[in-house]
N, C-alpha and C. Protein backbone atom coordinates (compact mmCIF):
# COMPACT_ATOMS: atom_id res chain seq x y z
N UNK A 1 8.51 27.63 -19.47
CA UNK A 1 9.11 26.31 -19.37
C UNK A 1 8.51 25.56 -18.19
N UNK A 2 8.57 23.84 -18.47
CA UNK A 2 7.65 23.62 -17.45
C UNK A 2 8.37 22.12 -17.00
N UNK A 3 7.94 21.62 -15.95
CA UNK A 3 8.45 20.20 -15.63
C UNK A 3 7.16 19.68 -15.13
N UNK A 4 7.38 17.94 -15.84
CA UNK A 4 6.65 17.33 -15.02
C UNK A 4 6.87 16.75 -14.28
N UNK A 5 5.89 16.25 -13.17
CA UNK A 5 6.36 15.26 -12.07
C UNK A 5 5.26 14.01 -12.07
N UNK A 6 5.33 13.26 -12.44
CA UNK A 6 5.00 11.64 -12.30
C UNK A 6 5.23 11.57 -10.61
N UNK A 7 4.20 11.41 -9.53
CA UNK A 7 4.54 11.47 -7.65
C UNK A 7 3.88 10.01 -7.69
N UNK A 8 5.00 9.08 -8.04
CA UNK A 8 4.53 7.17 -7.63
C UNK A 8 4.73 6.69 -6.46
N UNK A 9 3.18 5.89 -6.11
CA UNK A 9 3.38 5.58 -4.79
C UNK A 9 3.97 4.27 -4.86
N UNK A 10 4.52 4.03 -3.77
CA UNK A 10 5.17 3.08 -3.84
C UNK A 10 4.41 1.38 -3.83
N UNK A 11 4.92 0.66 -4.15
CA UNK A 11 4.05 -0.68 -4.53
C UNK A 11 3.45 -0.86 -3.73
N UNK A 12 2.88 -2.03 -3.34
CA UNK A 12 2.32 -3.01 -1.78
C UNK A 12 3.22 -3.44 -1.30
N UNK A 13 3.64 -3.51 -0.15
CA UNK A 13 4.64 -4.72 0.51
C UNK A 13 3.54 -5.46 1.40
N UNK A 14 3.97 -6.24 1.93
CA UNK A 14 3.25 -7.44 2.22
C UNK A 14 2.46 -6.87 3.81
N UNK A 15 0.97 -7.26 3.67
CA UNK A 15 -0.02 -6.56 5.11
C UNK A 15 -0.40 -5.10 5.66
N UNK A 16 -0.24 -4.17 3.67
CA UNK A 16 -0.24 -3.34 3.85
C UNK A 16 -1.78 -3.28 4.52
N UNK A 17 -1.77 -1.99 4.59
CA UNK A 17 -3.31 -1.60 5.40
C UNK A 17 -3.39 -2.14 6.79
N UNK A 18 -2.61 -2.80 7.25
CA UNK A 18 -2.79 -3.56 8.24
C UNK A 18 -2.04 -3.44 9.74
N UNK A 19 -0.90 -2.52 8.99
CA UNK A 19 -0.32 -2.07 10.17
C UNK A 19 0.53 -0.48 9.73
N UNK A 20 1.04 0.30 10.32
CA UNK A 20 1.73 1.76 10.19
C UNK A 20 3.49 1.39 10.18
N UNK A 21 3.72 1.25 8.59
CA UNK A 21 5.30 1.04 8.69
C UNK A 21 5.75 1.67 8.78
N UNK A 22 5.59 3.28 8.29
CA UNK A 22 6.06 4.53 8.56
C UNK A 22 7.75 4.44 8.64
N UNK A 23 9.05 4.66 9.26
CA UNK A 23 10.18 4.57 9.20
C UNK A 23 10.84 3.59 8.91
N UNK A 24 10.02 1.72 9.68
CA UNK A 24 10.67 0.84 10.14
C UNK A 24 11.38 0.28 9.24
N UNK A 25 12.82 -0.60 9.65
CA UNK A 25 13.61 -0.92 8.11
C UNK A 25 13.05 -1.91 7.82
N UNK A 26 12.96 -2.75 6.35
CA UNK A 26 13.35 -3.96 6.40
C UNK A 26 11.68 -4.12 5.98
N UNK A 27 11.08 -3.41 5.72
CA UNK A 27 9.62 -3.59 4.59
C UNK A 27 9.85 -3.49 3.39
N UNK A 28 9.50 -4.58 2.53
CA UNK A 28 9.56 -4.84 1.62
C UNK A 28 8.37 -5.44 0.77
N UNK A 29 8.76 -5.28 -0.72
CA UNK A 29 7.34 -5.37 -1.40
C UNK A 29 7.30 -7.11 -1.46
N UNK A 30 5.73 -7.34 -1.20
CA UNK A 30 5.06 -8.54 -1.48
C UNK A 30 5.47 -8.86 -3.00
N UNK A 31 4.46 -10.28 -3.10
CA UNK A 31 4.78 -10.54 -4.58
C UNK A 31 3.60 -9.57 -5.40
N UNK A 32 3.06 -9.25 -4.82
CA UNK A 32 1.69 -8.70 -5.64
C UNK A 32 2.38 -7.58 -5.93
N UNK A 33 3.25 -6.84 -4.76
CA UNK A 33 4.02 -5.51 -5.16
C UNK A 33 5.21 -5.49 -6.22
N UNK A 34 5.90 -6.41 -5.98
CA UNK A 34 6.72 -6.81 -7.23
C UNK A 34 6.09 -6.91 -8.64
N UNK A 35 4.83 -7.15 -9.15
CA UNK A 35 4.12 -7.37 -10.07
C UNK A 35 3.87 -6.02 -10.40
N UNK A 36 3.32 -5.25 -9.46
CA UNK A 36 2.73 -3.47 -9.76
C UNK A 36 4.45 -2.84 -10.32
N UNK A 37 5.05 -3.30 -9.42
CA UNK A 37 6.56 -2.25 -9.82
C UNK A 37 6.73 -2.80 -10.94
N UNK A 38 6.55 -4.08 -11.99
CA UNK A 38 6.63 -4.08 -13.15
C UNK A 38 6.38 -3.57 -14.08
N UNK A 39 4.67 -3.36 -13.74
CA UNK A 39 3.56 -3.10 -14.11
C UNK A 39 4.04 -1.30 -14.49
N UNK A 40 4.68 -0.74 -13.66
CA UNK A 40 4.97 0.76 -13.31
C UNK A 40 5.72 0.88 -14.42
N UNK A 41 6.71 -0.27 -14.20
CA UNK A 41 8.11 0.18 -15.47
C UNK A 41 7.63 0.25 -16.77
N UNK A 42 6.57 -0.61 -17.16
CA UNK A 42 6.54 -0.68 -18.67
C UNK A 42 4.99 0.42 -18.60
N UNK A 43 4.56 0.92 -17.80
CA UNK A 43 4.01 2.21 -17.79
C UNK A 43 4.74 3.59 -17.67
N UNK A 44 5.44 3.44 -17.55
CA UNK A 44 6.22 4.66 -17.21
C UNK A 44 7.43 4.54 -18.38
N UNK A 45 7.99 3.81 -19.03
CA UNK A 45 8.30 3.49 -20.37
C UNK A 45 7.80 4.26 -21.63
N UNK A 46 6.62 4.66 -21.23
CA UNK A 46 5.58 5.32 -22.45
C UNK A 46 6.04 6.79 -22.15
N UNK A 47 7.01 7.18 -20.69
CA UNK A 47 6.99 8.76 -21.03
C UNK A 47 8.43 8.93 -20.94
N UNK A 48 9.15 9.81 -21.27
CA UNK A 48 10.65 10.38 -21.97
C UNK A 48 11.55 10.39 -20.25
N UNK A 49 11.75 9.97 -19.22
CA UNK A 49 12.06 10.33 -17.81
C UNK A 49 13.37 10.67 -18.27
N UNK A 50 13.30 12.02 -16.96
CA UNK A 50 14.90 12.30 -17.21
C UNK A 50 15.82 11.95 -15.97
N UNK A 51 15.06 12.03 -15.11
CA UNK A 51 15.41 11.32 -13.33
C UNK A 51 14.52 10.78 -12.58
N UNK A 52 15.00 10.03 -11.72
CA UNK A 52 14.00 9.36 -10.67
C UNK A 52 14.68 9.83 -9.68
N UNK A 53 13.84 10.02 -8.69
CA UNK A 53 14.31 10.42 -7.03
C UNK A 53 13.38 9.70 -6.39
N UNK A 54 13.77 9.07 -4.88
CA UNK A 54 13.13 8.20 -4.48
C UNK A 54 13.31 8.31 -3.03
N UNK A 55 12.45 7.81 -2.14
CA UNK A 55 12.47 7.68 -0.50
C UNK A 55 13.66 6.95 -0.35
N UNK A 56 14.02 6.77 0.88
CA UNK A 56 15.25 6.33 1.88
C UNK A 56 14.54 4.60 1.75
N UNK A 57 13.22 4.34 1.70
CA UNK A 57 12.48 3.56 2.16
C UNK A 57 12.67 2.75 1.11
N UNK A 58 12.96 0.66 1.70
CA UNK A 58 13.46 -0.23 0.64
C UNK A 58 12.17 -0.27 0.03
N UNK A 59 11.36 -0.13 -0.11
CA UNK A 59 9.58 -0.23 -0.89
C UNK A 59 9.71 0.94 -1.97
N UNK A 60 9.93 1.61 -1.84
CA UNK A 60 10.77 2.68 -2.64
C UNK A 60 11.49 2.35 -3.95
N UNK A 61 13.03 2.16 -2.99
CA UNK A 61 13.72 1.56 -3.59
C UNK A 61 13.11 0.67 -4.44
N UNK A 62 12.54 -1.03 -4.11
CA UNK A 62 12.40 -1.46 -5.11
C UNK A 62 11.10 -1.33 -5.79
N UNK A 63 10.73 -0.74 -5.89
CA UNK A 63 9.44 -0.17 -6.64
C UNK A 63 10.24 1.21 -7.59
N UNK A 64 11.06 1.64 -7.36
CA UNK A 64 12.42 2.71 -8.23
C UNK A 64 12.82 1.71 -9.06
N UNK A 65 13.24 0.58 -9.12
CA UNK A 65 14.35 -0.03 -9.97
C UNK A 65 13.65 -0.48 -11.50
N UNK A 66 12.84 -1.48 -11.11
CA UNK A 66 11.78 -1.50 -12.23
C UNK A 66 11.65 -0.40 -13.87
N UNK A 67 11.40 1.01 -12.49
CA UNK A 67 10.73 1.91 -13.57
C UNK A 67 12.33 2.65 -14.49
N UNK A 68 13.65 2.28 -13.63
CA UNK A 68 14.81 2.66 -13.87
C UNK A 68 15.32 1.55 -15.10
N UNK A 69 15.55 0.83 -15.03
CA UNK A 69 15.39 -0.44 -16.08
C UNK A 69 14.69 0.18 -16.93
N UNK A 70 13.37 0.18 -17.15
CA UNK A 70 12.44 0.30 -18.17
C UNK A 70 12.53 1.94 -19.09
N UNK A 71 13.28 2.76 -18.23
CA UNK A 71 13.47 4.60 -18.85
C UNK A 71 14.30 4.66 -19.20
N UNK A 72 15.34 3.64 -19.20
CA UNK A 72 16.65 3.37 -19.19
C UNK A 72 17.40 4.99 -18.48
N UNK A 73 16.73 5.08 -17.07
CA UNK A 73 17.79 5.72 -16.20
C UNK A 73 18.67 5.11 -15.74
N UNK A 74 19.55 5.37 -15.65
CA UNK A 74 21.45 4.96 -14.80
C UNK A 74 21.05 4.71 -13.25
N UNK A 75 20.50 5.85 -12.47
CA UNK A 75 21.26 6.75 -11.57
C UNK A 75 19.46 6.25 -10.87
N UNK A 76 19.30 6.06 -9.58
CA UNK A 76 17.78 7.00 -9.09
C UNK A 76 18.81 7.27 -7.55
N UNK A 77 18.65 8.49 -7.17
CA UNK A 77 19.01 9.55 -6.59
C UNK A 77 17.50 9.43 -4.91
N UNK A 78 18.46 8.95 -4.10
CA UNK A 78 17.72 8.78 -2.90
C UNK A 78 17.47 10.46 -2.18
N UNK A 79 16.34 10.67 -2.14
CA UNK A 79 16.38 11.94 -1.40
C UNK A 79 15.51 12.16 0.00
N UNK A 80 15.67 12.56 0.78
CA UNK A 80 15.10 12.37 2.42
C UNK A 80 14.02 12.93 2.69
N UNK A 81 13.63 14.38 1.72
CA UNK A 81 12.24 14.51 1.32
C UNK A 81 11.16 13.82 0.96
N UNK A 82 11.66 13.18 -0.17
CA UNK A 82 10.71 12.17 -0.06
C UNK A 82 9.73 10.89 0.90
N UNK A 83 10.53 10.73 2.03
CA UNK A 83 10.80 9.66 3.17
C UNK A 83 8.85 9.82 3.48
N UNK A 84 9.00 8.47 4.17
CA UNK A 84 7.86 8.69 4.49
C UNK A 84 7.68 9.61 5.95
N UNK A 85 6.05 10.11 6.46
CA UNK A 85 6.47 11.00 7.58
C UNK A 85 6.64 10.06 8.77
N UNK A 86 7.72 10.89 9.29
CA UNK A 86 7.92 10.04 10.71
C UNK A 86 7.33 10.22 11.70
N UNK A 87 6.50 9.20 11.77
CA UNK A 87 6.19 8.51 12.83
C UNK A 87 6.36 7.71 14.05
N UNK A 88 7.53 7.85 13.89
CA UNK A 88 7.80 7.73 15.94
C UNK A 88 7.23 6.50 16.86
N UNK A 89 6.98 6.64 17.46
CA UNK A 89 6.43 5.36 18.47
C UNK A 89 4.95 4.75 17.65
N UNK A 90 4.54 5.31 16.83
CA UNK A 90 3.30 4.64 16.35
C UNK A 90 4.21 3.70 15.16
N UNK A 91 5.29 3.69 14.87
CA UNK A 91 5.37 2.80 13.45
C UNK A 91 5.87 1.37 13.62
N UNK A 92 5.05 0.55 13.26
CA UNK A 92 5.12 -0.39 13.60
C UNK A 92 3.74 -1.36 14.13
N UNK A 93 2.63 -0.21 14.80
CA UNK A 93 1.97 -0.54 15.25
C UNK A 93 1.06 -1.30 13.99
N UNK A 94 0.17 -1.95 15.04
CA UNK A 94 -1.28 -2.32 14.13
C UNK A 94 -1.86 -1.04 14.09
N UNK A 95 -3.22 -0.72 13.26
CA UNK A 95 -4.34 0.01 13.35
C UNK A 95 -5.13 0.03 14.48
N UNK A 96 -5.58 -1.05 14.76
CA UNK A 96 -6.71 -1.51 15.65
C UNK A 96 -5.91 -1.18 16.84
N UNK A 97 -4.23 -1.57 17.12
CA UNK A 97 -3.79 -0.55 18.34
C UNK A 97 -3.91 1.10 18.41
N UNK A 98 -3.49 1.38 17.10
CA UNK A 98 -3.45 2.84 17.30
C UNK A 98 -4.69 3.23 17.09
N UNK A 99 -6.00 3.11 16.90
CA UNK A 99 -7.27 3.44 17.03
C UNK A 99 -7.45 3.41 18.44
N UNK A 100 -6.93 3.09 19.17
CA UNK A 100 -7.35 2.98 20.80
C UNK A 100 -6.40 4.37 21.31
N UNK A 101 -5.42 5.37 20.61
CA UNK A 101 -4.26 6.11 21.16
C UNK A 101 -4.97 7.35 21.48
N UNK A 102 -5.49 7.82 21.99
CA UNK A 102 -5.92 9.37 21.53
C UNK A 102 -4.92 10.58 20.95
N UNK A 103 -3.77 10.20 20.62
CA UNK A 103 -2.97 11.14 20.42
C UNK A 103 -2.94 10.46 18.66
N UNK A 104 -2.78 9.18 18.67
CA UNK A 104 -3.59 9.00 16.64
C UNK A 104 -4.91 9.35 16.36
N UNK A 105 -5.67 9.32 17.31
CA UNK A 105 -6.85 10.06 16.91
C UNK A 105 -6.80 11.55 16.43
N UNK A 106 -6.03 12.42 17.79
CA UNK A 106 -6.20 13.58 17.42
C UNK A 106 -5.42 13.90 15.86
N UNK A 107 -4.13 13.12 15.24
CA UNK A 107 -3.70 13.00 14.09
C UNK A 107 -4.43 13.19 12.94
N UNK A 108 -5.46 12.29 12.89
CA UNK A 108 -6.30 11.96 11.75
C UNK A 108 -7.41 12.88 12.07
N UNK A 109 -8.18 13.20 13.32
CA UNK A 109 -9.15 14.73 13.01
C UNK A 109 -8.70 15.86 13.53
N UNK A 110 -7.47 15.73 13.28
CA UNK A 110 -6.93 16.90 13.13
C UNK A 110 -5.53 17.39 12.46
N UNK A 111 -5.43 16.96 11.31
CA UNK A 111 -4.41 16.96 10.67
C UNK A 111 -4.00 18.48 10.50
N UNK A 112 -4.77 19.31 10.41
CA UNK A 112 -3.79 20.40 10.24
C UNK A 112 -2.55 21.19 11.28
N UNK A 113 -3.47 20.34 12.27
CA UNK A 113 -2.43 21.06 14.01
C UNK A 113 -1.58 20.26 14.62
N UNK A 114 -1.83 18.60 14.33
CA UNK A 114 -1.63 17.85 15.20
C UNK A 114 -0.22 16.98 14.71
N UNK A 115 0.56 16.92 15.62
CA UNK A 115 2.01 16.32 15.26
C UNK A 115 1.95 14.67 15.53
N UNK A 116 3.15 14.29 14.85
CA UNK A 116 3.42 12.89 15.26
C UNK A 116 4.13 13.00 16.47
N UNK A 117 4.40 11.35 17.15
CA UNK A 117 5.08 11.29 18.40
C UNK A 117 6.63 12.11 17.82
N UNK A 118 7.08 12.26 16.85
CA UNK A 118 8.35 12.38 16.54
C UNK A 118 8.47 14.15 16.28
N UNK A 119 7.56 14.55 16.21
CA UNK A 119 7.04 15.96 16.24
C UNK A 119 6.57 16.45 14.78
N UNK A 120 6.32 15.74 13.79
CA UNK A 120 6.39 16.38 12.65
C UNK A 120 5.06 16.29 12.18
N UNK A 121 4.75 17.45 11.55
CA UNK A 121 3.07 18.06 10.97
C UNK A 121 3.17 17.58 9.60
N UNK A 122 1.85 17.79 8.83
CA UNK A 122 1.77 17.47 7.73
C UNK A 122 2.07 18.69 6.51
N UNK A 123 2.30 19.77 7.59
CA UNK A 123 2.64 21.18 7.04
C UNK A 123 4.55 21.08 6.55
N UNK A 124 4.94 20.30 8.03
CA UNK A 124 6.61 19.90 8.04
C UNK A 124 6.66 19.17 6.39
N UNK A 125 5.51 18.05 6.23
CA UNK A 125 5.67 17.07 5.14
C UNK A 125 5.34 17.94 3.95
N UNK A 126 4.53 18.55 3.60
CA UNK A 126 4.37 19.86 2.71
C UNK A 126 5.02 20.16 2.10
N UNK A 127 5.51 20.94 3.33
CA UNK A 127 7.12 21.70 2.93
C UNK A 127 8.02 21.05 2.23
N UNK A 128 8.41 19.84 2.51
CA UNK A 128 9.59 19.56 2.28
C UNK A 128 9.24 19.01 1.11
N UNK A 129 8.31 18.39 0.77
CA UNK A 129 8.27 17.46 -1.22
C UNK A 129 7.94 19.07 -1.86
N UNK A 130 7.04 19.73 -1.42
CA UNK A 130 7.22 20.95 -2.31
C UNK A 130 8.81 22.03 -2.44
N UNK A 131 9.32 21.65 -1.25
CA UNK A 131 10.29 22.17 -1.65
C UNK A 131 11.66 21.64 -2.50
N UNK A 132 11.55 20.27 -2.72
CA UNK A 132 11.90 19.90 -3.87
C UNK A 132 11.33 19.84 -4.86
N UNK A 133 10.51 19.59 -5.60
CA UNK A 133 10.09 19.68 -6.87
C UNK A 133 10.18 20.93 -6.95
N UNK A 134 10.59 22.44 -6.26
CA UNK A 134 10.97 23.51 -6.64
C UNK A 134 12.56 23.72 -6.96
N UNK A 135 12.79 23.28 -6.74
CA UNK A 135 14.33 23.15 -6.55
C UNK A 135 14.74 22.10 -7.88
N UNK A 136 13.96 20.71 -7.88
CA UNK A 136 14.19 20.09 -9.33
C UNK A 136 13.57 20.61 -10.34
N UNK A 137 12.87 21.60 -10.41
CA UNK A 137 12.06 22.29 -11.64
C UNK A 137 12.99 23.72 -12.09
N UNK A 138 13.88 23.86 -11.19
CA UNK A 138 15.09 24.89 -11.29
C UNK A 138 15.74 24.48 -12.29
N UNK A 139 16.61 22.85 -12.48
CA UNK A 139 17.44 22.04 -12.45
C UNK A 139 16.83 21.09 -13.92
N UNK A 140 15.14 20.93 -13.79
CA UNK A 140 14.98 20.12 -14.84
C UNK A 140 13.89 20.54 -15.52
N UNK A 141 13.95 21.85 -16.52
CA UNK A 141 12.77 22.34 -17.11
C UNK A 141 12.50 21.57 -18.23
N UNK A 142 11.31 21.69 -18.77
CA UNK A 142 11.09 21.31 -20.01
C UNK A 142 11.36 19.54 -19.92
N UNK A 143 11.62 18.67 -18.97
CA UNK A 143 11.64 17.52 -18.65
C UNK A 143 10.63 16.40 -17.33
N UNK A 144 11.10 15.17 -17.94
CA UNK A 144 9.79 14.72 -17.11
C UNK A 144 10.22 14.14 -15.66
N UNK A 145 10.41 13.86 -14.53
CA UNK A 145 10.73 13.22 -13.50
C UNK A 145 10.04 12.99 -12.68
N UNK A 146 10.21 10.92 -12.18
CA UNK A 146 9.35 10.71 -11.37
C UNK A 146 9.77 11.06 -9.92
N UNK A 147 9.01 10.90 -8.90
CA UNK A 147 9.34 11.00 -7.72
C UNK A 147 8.40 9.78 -7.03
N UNK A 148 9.59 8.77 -6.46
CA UNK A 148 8.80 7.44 -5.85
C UNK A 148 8.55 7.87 -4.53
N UNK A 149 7.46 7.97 -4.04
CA UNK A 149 7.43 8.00 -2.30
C UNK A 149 5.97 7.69 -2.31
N UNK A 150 5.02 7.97 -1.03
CA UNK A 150 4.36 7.56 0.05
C UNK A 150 3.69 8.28 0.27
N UNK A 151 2.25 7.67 0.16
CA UNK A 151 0.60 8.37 0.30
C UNK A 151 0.62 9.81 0.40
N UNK A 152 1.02 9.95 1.77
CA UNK A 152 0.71 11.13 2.53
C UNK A 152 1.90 12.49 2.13
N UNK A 153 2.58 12.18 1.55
CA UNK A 153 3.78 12.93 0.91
C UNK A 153 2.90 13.52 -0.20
N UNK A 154 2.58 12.39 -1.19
CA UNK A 154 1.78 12.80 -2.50
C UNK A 154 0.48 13.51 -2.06
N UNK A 155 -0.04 13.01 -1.31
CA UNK A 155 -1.25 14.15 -0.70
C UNK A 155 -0.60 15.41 -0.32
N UNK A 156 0.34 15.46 0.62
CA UNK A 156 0.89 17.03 0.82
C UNK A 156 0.65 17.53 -0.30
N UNK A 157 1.26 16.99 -1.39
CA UNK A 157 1.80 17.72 -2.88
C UNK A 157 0.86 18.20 -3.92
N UNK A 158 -0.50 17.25 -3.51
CA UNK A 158 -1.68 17.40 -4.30
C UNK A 158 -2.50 18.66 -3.51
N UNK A 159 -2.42 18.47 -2.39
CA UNK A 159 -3.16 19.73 -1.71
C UNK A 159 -2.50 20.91 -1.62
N UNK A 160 -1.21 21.05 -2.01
CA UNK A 160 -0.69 22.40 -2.42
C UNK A 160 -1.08 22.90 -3.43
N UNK A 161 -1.16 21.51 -4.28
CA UNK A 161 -1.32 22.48 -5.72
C UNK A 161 -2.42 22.72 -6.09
N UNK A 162 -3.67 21.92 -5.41
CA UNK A 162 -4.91 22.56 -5.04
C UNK A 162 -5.69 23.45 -4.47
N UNK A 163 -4.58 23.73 -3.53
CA UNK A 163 -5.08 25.11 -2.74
C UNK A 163 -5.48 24.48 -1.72
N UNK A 164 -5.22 23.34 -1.31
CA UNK A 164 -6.44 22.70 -0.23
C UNK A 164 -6.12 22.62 1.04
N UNK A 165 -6.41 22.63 2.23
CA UNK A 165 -5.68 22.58 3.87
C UNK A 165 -5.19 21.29 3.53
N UNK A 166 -3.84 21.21 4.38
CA UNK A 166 -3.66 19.69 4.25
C UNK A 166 -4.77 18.81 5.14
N UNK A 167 -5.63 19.08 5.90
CA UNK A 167 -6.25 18.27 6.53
C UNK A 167 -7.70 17.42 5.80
N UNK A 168 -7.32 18.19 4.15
CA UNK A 168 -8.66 17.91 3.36
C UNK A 168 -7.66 16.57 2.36
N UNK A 169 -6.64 16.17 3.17
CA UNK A 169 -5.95 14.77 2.11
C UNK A 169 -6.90 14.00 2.31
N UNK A 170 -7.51 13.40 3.16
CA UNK A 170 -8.45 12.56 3.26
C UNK A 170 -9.83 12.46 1.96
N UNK A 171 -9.61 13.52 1.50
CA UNK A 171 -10.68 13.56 0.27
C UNK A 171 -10.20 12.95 -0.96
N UNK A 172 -9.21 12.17 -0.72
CA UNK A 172 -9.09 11.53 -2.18
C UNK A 172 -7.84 10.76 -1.94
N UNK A 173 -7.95 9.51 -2.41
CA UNK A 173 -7.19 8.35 -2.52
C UNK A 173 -5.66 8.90 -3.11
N UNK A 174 -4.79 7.79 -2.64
CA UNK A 174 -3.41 7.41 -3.44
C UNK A 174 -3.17 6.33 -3.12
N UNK A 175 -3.23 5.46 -4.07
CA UNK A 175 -3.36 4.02 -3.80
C UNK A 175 -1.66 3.33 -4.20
N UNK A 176 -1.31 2.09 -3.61
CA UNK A 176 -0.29 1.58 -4.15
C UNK A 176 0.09 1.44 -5.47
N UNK A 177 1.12 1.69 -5.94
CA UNK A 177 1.24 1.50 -7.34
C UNK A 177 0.93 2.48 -7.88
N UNK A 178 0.27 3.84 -7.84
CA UNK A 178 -0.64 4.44 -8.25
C UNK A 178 0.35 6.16 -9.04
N UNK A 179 -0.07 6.64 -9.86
CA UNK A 179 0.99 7.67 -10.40
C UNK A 179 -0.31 8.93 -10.72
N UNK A 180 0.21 10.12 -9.68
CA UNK A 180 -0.56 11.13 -9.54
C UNK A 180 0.84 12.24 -10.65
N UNK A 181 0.24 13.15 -11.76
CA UNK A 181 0.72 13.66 -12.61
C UNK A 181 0.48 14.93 -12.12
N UNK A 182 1.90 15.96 -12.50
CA UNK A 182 1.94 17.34 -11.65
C UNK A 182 2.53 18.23 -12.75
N UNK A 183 1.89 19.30 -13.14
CA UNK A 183 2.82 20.07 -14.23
C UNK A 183 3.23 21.00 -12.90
N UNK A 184 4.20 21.81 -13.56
CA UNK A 184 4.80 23.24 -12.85
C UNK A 184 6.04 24.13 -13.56
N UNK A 185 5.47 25.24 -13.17
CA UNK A 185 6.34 25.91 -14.32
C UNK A 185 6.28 27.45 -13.40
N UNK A 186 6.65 28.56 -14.54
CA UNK A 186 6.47 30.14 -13.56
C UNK A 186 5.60 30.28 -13.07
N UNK A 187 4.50 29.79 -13.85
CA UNK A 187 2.82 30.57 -13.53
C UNK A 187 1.98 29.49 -12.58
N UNK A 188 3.41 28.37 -12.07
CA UNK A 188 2.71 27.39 -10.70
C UNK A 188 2.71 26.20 -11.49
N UNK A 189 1.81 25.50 -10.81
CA UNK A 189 1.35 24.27 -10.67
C UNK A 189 0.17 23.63 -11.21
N UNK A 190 -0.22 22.62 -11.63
CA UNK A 190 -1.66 22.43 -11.78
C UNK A 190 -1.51 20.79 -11.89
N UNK A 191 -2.74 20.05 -11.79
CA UNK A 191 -2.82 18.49 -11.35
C UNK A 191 -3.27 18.36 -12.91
N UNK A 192 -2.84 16.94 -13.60
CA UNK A 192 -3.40 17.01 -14.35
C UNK A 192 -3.96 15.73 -14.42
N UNK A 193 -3.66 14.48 -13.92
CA UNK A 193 -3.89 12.81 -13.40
C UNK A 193 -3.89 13.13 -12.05
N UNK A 194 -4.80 12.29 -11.10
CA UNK A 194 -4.80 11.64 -9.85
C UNK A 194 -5.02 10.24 -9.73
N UNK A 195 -3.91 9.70 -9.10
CA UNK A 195 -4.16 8.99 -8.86
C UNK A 195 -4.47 7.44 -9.76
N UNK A 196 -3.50 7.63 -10.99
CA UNK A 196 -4.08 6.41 -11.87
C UNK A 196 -3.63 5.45 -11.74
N UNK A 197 -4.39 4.28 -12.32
CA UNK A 197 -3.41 2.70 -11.88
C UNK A 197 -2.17 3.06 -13.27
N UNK A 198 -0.95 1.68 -12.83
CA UNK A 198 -0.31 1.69 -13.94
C UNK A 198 -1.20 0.70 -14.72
């Protein structure tokens, strides 16, 4: 018996790329992102969903509602796993500030060792989306469920099931809007989409 997982990133909100929102409240999707979360629903329409679970995060949220409407789910079920990783005194920042930090530097070449200001590894982030989709694959065999969250979450999740260090996320995109496909069952895991537009 097996479950799938649909891992959607969450839309654009407005200046993405441009600065590290990481925790902060009160980001929300642009109009271009509102268009993709449409775009999601009547893509994600084409497959049977049996739940949505989603970040704490309102980009999340409304990038969840769309695809909830369109599966005709009731319910999407906020879970803290999903969240994006916290980031601490860097969220908020620009890039071009935190390119000057040496402690975001050591982050990014060195992702497998190196913590956020808030203390948390990408091993912490790992853990925790893999340890739900173990726990919802208990709960929802033989069914499909998405999970809305955030780049570096879905990279944890892809490099588990690849075998890969987490510090090798950098080898492959997750773009806004974007729906990376995950089977799992007794005999594990395996990728079967990365990364597609809706």
């Amino acid at each position: 018996m097996t479950t799938t997982f649909f891992l959607i990133r969450h839309a654009a909100h407005d200046n993405v790329g441009s600065y590290l929102a990481g925790r902060m409240a009160g980001v929300c999707l642009g109009e271009a992102g509102k268009a993709q979360a449409e775009q999601l629903g009547g893509r994600m329409a084409r497959e049977t969903i049996a739940a949505i679970l989603c970040s704490p995060r309102e980009r999340t949220q409304e990038t969840a509602v769309p695809i909830a409407l369109a599966c005709g789910v009731g319910e999407i079920a906020i879970r803290a796993e999903l969240d994006e990783i916290d980031f601490g005194d860097w969220s908020g920042k620009t890039f071009d500030e935190l390119n000057g930090d040496a402690s975001w530097r050591a982050w990014n070449d060195q992702r497998q060792e190196a913590r956020t200001p808030s203390g948390e590894t990408m091993l912490d982030v790992q853990e925790r989306i893999v340890s739900l989709m173990n726990g919802v694959r208990e709960l929802r065999q033989n069914q499909c469920v998405a999970l809305i969250s955030h780049a570096d979450v879905i990279k944890a999740a892809v490099c588990k099931v690849l075998g890969l260090p987490v510090g090798d996320c950098f080898r492959f995109d997750i773009d806004p809007a974007s729906i990376t496909t995950i089977v799992s069952g007794d005999w594990g895991s395996k990728l079967l989409r990365l990364n597609e537009a809706a």
